[in-house]
C-alpha atoms as a PDB file:
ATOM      1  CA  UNK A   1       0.000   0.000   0.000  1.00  0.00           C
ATOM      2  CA  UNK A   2       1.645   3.641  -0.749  1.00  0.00           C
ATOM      3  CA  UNK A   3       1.059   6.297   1.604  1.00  0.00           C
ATOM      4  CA  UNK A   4       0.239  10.038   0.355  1.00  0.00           C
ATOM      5  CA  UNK A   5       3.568  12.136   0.825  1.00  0.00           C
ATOM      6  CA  UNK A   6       3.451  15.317   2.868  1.00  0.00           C
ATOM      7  CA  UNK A   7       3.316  18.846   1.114  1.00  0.00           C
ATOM      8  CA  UNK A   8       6.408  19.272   0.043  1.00  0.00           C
ATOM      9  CA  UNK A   9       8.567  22.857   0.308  1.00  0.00           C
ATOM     10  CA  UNK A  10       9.969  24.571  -2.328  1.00  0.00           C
ATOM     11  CA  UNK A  11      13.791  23.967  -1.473  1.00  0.00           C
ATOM     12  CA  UNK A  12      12.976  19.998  -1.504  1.00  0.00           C
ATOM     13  CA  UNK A  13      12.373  20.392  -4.688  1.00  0.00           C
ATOM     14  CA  UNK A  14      16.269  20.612  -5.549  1.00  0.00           C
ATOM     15  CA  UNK A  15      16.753  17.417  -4.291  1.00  0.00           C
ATOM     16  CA  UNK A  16      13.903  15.505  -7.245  1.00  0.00           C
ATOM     17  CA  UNK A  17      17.321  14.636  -9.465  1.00  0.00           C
ATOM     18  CA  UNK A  18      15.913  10.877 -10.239  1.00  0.00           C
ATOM     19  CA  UNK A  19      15.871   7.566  -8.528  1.00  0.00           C
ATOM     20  CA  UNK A  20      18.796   8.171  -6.192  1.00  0.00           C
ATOM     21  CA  UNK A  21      18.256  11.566  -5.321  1.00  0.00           C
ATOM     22  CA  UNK A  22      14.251  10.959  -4.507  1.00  0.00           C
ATOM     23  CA  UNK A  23      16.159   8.263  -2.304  1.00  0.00           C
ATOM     24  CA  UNK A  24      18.083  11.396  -0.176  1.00  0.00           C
ATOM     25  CA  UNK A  25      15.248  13.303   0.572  1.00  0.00           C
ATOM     26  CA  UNK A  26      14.922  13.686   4.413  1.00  0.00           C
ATOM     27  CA  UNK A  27      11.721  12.322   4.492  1.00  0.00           C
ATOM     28  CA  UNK A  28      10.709   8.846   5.939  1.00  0.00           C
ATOM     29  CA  UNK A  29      10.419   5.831   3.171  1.00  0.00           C
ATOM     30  CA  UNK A  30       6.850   5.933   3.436  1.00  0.00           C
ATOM     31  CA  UNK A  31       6.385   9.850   2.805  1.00  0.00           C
ATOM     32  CA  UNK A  32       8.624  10.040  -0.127  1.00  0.00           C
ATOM     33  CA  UNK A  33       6.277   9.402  -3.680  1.00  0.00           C
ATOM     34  CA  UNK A  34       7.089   6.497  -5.151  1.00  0.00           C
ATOM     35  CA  UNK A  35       8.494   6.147  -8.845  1.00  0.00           C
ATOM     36  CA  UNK A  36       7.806   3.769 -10.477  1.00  0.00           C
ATOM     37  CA  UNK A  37       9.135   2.590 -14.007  1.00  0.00           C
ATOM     38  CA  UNK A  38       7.331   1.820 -17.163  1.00  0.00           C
ATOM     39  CA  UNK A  39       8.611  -1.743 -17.551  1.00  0.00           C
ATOM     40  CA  UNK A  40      10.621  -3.747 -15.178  1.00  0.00           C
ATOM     41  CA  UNK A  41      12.973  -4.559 -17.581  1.00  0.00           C
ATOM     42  CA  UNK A  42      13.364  -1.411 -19.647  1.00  0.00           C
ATOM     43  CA  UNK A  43      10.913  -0.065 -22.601  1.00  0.00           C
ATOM     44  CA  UNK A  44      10.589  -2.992 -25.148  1.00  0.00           C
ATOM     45  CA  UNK A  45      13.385  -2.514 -27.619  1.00  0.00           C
ATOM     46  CA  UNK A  46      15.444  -0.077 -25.871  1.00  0.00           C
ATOM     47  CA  UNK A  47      15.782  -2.454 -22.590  1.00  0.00           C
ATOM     48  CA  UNK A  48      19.928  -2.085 -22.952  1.00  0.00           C
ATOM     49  CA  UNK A  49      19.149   1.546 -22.100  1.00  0.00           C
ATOM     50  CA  UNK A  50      18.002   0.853 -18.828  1.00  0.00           C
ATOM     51  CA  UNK A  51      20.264   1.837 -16.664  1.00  0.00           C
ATOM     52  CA  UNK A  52      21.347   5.243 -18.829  1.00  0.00           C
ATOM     53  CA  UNK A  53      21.500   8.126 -16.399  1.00  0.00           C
ATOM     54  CA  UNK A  54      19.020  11.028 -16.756  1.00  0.00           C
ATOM     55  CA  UNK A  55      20.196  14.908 -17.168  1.00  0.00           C
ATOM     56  CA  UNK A  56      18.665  17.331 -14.578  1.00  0.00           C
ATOM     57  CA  UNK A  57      19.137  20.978 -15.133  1.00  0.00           C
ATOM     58  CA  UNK A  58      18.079  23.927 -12.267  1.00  0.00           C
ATOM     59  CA  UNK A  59      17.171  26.635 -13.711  1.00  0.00           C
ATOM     60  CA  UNK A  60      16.616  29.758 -11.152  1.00  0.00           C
ATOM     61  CA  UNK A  61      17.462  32.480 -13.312  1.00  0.00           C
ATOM     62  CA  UNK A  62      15.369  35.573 -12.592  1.00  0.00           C
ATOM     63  CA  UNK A  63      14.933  34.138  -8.525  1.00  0.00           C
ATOM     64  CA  UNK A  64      12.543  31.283  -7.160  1.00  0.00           C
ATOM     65  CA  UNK A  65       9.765  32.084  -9.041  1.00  0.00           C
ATOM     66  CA  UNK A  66      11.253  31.127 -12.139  1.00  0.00           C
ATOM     67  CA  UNK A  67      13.297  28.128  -9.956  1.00  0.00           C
ATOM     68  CA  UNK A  68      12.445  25.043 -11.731  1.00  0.00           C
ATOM     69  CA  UNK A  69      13.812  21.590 -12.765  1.00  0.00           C
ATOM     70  CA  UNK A  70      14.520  20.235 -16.372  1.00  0.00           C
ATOM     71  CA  UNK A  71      15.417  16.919 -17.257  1.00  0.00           C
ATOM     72  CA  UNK A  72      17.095  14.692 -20.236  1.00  0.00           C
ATOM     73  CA  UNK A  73      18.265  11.849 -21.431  1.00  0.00           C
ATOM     74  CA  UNK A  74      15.082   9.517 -20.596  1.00  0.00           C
ATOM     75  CA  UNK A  75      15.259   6.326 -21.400  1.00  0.00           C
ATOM     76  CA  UNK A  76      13.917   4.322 -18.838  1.00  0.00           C
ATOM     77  CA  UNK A  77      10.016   6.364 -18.676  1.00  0.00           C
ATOM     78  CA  UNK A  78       8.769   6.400 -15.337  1.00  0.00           C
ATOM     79  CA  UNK A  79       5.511   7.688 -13.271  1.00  0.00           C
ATOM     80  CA  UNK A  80       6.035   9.441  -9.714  1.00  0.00           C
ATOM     81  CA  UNK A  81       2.631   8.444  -7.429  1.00  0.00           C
ATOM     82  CA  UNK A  82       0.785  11.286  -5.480  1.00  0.00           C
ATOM     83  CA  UNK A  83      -1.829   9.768  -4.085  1.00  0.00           C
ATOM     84  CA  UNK A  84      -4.720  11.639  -1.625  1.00  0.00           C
ATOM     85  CA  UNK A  85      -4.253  11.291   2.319  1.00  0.00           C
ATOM     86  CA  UNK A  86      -5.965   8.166   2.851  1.00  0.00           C
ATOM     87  CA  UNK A  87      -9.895   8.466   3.233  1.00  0.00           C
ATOM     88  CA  UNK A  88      -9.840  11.747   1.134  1.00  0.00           C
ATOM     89  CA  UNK A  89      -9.482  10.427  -2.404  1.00  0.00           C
ATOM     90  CA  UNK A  90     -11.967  10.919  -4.773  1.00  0.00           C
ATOM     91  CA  UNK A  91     -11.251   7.545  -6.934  1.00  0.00           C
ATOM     92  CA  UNK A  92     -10.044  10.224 -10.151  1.00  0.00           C
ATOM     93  CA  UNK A  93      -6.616  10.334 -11.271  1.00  0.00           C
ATOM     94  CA  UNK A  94      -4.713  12.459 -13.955  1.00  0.00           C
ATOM     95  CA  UNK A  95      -1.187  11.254 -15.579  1.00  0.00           C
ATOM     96  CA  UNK A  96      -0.252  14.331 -16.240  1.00  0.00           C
ATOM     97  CA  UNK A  97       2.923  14.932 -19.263  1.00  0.00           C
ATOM     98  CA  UNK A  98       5.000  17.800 -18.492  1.00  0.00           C
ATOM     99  CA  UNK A  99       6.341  20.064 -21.316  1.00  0.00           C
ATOM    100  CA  UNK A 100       9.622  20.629 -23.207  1.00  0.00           C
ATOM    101  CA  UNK A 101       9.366  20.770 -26.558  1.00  0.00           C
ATOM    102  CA  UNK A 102       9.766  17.226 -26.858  1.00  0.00           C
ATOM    103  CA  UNK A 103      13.550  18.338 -25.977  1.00  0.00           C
ATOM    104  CA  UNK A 104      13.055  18.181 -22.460  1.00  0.00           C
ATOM    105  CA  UNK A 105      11.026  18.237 -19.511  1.00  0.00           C
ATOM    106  CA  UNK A 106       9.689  21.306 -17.542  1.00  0.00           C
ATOM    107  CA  UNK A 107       8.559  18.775 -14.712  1.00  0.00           C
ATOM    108  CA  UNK A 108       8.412  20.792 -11.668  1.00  0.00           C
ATOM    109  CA  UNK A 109       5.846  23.708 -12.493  1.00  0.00           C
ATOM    110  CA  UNK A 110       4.441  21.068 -15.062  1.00  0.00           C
ATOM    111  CA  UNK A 111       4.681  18.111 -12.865  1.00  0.00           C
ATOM    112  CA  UNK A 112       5.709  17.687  -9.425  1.00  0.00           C
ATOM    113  CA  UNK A 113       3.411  21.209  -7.965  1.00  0.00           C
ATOM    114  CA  UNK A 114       0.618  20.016 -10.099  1.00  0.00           C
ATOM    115  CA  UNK A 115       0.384  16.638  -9.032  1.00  0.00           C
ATOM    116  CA  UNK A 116       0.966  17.544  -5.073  1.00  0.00           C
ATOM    117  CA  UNK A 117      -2.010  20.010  -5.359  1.00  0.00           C
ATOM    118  CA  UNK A 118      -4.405  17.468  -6.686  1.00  0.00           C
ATOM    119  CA  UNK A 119      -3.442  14.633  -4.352  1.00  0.00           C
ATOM    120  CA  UNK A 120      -4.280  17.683  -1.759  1.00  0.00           C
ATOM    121  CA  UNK A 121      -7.786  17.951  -3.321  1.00  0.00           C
ATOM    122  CA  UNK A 122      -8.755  14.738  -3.538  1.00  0.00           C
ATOM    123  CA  UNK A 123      -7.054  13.570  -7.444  1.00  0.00           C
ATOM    124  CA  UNK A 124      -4.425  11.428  -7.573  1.00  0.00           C
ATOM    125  CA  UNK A 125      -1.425  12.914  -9.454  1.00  0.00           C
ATOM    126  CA  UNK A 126       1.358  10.593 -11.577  1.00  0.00           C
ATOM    127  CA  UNK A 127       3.394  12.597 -13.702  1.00  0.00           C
ATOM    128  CA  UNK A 128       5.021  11.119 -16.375  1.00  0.00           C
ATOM    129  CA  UNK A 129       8.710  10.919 -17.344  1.00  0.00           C
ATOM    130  CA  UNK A 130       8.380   9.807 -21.106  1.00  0.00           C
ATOM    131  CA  UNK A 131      11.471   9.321 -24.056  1.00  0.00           C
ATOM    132  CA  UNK A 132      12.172  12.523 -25.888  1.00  0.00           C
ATOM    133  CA  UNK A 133      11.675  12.404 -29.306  1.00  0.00           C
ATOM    134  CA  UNK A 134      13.477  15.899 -29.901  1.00  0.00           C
ATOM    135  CA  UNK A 135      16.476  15.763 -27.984  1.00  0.00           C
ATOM    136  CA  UNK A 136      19.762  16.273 -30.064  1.00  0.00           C
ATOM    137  CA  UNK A 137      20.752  12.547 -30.981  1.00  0.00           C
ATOM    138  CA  UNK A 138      17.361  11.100 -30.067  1.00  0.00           C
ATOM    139  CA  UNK A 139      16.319   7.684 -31.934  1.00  0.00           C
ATOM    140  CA  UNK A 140      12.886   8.205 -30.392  1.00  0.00           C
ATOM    141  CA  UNK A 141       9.515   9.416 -31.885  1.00  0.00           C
ATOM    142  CA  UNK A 142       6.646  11.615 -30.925  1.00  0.00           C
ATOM    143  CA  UNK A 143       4.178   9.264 -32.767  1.00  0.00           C
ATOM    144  CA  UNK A 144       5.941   6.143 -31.669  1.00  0.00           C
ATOM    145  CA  UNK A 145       7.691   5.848 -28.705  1.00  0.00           C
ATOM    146  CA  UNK A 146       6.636   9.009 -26.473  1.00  0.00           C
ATOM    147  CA  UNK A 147       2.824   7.932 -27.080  1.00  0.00           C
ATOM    148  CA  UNK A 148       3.850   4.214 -25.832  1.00  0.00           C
ATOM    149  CA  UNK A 149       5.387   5.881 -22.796  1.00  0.00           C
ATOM    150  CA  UNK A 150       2.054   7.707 -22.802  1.00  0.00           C
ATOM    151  CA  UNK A 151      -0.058   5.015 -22.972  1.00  0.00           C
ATOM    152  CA  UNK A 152       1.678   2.371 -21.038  1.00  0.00           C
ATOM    153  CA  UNK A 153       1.181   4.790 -18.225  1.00  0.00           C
ATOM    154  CA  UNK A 154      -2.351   4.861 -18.461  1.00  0.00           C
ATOM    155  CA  UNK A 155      -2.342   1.565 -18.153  1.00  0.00           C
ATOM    156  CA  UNK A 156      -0.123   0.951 -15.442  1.00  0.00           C
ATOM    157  CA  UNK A 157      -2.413   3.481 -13.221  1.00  0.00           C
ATOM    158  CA  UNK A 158      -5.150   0.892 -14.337  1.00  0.00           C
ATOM    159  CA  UNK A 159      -3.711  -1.454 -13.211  1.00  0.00           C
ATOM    160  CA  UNK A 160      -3.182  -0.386  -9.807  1.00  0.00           C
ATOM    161  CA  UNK A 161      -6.435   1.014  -9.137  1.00  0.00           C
ATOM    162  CA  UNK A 162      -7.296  -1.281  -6.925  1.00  0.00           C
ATOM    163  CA  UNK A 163      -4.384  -0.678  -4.747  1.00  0.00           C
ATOM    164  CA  UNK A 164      -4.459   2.965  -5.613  1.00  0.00           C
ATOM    165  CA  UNK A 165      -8.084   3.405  -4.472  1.00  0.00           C
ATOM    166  CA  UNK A 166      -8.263   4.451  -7.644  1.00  0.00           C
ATOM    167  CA  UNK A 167     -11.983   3.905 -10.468  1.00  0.00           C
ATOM    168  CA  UNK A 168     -10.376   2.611 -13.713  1.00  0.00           C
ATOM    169  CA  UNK A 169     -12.975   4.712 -15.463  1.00  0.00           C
ATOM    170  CA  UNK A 170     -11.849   8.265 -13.397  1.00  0.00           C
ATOM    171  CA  UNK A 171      -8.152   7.746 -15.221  1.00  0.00           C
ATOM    172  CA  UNK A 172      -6.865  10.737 -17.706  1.00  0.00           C
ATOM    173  CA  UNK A 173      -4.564  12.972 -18.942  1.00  0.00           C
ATOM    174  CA  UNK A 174      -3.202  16.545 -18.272  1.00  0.00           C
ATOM    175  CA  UNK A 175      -0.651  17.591 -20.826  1.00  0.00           C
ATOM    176  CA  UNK A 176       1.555  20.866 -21.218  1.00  0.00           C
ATOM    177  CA  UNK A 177       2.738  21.719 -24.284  1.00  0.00           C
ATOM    178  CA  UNK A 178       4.646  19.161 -25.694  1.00  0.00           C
ATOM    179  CA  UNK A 179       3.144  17.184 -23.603  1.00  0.00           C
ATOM    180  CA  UNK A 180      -0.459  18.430 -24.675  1.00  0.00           C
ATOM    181  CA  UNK A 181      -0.015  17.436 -28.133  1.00  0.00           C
ATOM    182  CA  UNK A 182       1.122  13.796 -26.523  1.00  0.00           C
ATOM    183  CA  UNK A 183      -2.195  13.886 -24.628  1.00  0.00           C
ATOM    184  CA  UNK A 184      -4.427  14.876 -27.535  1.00  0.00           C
ATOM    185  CA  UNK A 185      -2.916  12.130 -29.529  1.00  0.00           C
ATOM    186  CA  UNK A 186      -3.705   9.469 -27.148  1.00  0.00           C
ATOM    187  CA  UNK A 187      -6.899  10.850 -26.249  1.00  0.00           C
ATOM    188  CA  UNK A 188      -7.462   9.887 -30.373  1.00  0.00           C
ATOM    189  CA  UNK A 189      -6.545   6.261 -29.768  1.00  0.00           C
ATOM    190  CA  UNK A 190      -8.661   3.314 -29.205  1.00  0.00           C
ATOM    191  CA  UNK A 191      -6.711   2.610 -26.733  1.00  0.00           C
ATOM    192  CA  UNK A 192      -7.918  -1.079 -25.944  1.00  0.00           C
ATOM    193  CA  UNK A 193      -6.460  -3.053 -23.943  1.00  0.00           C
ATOM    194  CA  UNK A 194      -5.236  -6.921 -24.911  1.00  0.00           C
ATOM    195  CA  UNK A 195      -6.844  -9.675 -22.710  1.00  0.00           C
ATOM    196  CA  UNK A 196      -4.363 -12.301 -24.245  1.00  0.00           C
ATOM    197  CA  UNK A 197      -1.444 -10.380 -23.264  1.00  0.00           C
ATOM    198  CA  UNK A 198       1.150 -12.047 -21.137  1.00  0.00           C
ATOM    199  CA  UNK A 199       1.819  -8.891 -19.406  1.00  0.00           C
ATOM    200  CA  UNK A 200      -1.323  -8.105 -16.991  1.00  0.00           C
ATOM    201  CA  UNK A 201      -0.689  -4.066 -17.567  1.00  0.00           C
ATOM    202  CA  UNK A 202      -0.832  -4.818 -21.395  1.00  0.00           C
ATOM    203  CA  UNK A 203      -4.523  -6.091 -20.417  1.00  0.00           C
ATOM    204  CA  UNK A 204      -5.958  -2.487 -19.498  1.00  0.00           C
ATOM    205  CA  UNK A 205      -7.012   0.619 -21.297  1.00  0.00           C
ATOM    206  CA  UNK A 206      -5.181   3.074 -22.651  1.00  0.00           C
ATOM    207  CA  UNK A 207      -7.899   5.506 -23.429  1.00  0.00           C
ATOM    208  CA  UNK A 208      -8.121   8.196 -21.000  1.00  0.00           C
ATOM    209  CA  UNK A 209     -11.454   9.396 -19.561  1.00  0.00           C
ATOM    210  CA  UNK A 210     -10.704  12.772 -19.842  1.00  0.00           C
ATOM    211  CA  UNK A 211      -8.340  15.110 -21.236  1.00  0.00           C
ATOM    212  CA  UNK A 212      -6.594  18.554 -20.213  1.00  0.00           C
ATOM    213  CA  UNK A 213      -4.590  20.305 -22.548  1.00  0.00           C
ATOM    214  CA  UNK A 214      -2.999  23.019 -21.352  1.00  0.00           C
ATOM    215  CA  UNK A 215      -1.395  25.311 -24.182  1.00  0.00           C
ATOM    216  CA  UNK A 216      -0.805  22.181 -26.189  1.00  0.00           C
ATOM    217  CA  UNK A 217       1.881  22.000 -29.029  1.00  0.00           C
ATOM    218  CA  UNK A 218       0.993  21.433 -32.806  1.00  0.00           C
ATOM    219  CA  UNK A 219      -2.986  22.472 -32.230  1.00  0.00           C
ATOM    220  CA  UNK A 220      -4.021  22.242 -35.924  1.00  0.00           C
ATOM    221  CA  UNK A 221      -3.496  18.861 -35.467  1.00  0.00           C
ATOM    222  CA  UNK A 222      -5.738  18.187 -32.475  1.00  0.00           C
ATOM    223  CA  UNK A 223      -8.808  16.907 -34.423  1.00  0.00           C
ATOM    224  CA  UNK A 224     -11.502  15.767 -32.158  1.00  0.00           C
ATOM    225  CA  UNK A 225     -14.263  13.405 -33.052  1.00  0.00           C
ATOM    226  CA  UNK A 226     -17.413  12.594 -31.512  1.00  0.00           C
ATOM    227  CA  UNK A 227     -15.285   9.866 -30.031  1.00  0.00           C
ATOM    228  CA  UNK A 228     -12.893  12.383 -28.082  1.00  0.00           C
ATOM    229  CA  UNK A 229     -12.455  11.933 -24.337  1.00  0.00           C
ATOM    230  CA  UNK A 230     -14.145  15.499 -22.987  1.00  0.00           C
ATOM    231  CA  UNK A 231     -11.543  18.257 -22.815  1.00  0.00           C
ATOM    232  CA  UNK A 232     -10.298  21.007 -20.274  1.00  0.00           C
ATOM    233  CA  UNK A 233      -8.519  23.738 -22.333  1.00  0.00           C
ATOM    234  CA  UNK A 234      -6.127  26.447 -20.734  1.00  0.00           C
ATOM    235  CA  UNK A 235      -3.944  28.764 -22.493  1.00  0.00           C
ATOM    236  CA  UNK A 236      -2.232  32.057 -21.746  1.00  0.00           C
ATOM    237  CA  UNK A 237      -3.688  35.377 -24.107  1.00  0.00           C
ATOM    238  CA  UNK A 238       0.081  35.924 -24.730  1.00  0.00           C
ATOM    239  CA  UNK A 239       0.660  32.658 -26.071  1.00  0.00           C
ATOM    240  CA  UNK A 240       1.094  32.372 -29.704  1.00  0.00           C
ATOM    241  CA  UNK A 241      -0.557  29.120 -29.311  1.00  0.00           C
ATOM    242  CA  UNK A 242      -3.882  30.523 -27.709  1.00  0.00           C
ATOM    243  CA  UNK A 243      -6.300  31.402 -31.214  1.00  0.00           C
ATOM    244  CA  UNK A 244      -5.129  27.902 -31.785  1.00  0.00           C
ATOM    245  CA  UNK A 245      -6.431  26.680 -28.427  1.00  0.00           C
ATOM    246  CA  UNK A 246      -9.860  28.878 -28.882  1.00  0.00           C
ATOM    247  CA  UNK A 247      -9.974  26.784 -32.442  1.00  0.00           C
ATOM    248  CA  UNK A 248      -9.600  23.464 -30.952  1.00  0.00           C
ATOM    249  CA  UNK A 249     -12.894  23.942 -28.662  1.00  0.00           C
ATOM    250  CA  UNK A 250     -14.511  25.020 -31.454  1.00  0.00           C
ATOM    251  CA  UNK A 251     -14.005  21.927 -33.035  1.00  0.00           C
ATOM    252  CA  UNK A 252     -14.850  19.770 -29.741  1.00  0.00           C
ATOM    253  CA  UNK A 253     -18.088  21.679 -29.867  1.00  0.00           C
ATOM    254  CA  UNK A 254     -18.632  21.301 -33.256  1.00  0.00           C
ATOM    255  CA  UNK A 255     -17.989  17.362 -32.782  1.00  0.00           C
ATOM    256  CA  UNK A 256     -20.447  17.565 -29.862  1.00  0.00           C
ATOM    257  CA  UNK A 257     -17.619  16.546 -26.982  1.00  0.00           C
ATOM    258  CA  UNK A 258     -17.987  18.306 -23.884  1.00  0.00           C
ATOM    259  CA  UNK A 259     -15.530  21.282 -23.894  1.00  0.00           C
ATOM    260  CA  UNK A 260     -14.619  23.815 -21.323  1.00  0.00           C
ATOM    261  CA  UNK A 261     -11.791  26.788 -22.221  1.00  0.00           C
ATOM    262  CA  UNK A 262     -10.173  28.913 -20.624  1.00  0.00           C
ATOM    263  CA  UNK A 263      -7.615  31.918 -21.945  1.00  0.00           C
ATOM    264  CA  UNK A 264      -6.226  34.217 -19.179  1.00  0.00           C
ATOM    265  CA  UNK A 265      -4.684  37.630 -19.802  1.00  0.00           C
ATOM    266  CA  UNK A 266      -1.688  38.857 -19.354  1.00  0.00           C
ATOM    267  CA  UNK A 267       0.016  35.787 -19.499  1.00  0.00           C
ATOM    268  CA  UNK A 268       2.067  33.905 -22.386  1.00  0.00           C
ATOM    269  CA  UNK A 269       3.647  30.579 -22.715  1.00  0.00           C
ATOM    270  CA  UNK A 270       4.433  27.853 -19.791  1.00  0.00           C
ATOM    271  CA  UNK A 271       3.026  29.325 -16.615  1.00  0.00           C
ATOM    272  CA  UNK A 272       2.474  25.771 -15.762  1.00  0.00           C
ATOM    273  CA  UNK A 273       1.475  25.998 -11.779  1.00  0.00           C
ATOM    274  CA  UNK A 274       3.718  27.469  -8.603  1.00  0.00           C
ATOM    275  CA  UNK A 275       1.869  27.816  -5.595  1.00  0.00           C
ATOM    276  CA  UNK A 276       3.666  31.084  -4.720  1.00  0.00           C
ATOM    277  CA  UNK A 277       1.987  32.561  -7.562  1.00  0.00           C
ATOM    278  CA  UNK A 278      -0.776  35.910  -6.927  1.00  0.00           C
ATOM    279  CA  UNK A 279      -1.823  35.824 -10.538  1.00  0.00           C
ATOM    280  CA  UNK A 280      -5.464  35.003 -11.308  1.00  0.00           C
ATOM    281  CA  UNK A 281      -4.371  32.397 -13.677  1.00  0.00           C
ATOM    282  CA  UNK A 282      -2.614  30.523 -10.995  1.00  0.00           C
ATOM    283  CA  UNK A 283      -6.792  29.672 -10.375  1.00  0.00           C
ATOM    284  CA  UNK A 284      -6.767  27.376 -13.307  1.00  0.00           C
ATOM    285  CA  UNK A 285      -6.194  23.984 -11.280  1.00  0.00           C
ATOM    286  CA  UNK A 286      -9.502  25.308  -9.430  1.00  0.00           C
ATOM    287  CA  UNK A 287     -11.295  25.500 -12.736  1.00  0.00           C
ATOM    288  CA  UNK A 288     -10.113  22.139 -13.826  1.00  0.00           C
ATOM    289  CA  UNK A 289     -11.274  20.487 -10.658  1.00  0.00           C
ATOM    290  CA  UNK A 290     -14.648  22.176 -10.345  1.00  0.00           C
ATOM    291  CA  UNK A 291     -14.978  20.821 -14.161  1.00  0.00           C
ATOM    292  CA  UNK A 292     -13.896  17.273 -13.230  1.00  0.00           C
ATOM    293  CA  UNK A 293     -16.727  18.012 -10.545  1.00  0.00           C
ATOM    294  CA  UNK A 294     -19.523  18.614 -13.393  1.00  0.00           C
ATOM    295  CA  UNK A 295     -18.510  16.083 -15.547  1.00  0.00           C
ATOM    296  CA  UNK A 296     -19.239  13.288 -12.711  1.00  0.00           C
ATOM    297  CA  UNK A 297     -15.277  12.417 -12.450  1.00  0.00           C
ATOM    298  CA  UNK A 298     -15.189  13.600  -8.798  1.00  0.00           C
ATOM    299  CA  UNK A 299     -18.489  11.843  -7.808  1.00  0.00           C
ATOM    300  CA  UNK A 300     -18.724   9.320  -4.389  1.00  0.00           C
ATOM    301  CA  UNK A 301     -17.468   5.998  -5.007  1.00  0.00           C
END
């Protein structure tokens, strides 16, 4: 059974390097959020990889409210677990795909601060480290690998509900950026899962319930059908991306999916979420839950 890690403050956040460093933290085992890895032995193809240390980069350039971790050279995709305190889960959960331009990820203010806020209102949080198809020297693909990493993940939650406390049908996907356009492409998947498989997590879906994209990459391409998982849509007025956020809920609406959007002045690009923030936009987590609320994803189990 994993425990629900305490709030965490914003200098632990320097010590989230990978595996070992997640070890160091000066917290008790059971506090610390567990990672957990794709595939015991490595991603199918790639398993000599396994072991191939990952890249972190601080960046605190312009002071802590800018402080944030990058990291690189994934090739062993992983999920870190923030689950609810115990008795206050809601059974929902979001795997939630930081940004990076596919060169890296952003996956503190699009990770780590998003996922410790939901597993503080009831949603379990698992952010996703997945390959990067952009990287210089990358072998990996956006289409191909990085929407296996997305999807095995999906499944993997799945497959822990029951441990989790988790409803298999409450499971989606929160994507930044990059990791939006990963998000809308699985979210245009079947998805289904293969009952013959030798693998039990191969068994489950990989169709989210839901999806939030938040400023999501390449948005011409996000063509919803009447099939679409419902979408939450946030994007920053500044953002070049945003008329191309406003198009893509006209086209859920057009498809008849149940589409919420949301596009908050005086903001551009990445603003991902840091609690320190005073900005309204910094509301937009409250927006998503309250629509997770109307959409029956948050009801009584």
């Amino acid at each position: 059974m994993i425990t629900a890690p305490r709030p965490l403050r914003r200098t632990q956040f320097a010590a989230w390097l990978g595996l070992a460093a997640l070890a160091a933290l000066p917290l008790r085992a059971q506090e610390r959020p567990p990672v957990l890895h794709l595939w015991a032995d490595g991603a199918p193809g790639f398993e000599a990889r396994k072991d191939w240390p990952e890249k972190v980069v601080t960046n605190a350039a312009g002071g802590t409210e800018l402080f944030s971790l990058q990291i690189t050279s994934i090739h062993n995709p992983s999920v870190t677990v923030f689950l609810p305190p115990k008795g206050q889960g809601t059974g929902a959960a979001v795997v939630i795909l930081p940004g990076g331009g596919h060169r890296l990820l952003s996956i503190e203010h699009e990770g780590y601060t998003v996922a410790q806020w939901l597993s503080e209102h009831g949603v379990a949080g698992i952010v996703l480290k997945y390959r990067l198809a952009k990287e210089p020297g990358s072998t990996y693909r956006v289409e191909v690998e990085a929407l296996q990493d997305t999807q095995r993940a999906l499944r993997l939650v799945r497959a822990h509900a029951a441990e989790w406390n988790l409803d298999p049908a409450r499971v989606g996907l929160m994507g930044f950026s990059a990791g939006g356009e990963l998000a809308a492409l699985a979210g245009a998947q079947s998805g289904a899962g293969d009952p013959a498989a030798a693998d039990p997590v191969e068994r489950e879906s990989a169709r989210p319930a839901f999806q939030a994209l938040i400023y999501p990459g390449e948005p011409d391409k996000i063509l919803p059908t009447k099939d679409s998982p419902p979408a939450f849509l946030a994007a920053g007025n500044d953002d070049k991306l945003s008329a191309g956020v406003a198009q893509i809920y006209l086209r859920f609406k057009a498809a008849g999916v149940p589409a919420e959007v949301h596009i908050y002045r005086g903001v551009g690009h990445g603003f991902g979420f840091r609690p320190t923030n005073i900005y309204p936009y910094r509301t937009w987590l409250e927006r998503f839950r309250e629509w997770l609320e109307v959409g029956g994803f948050l009801a009584p189990r």
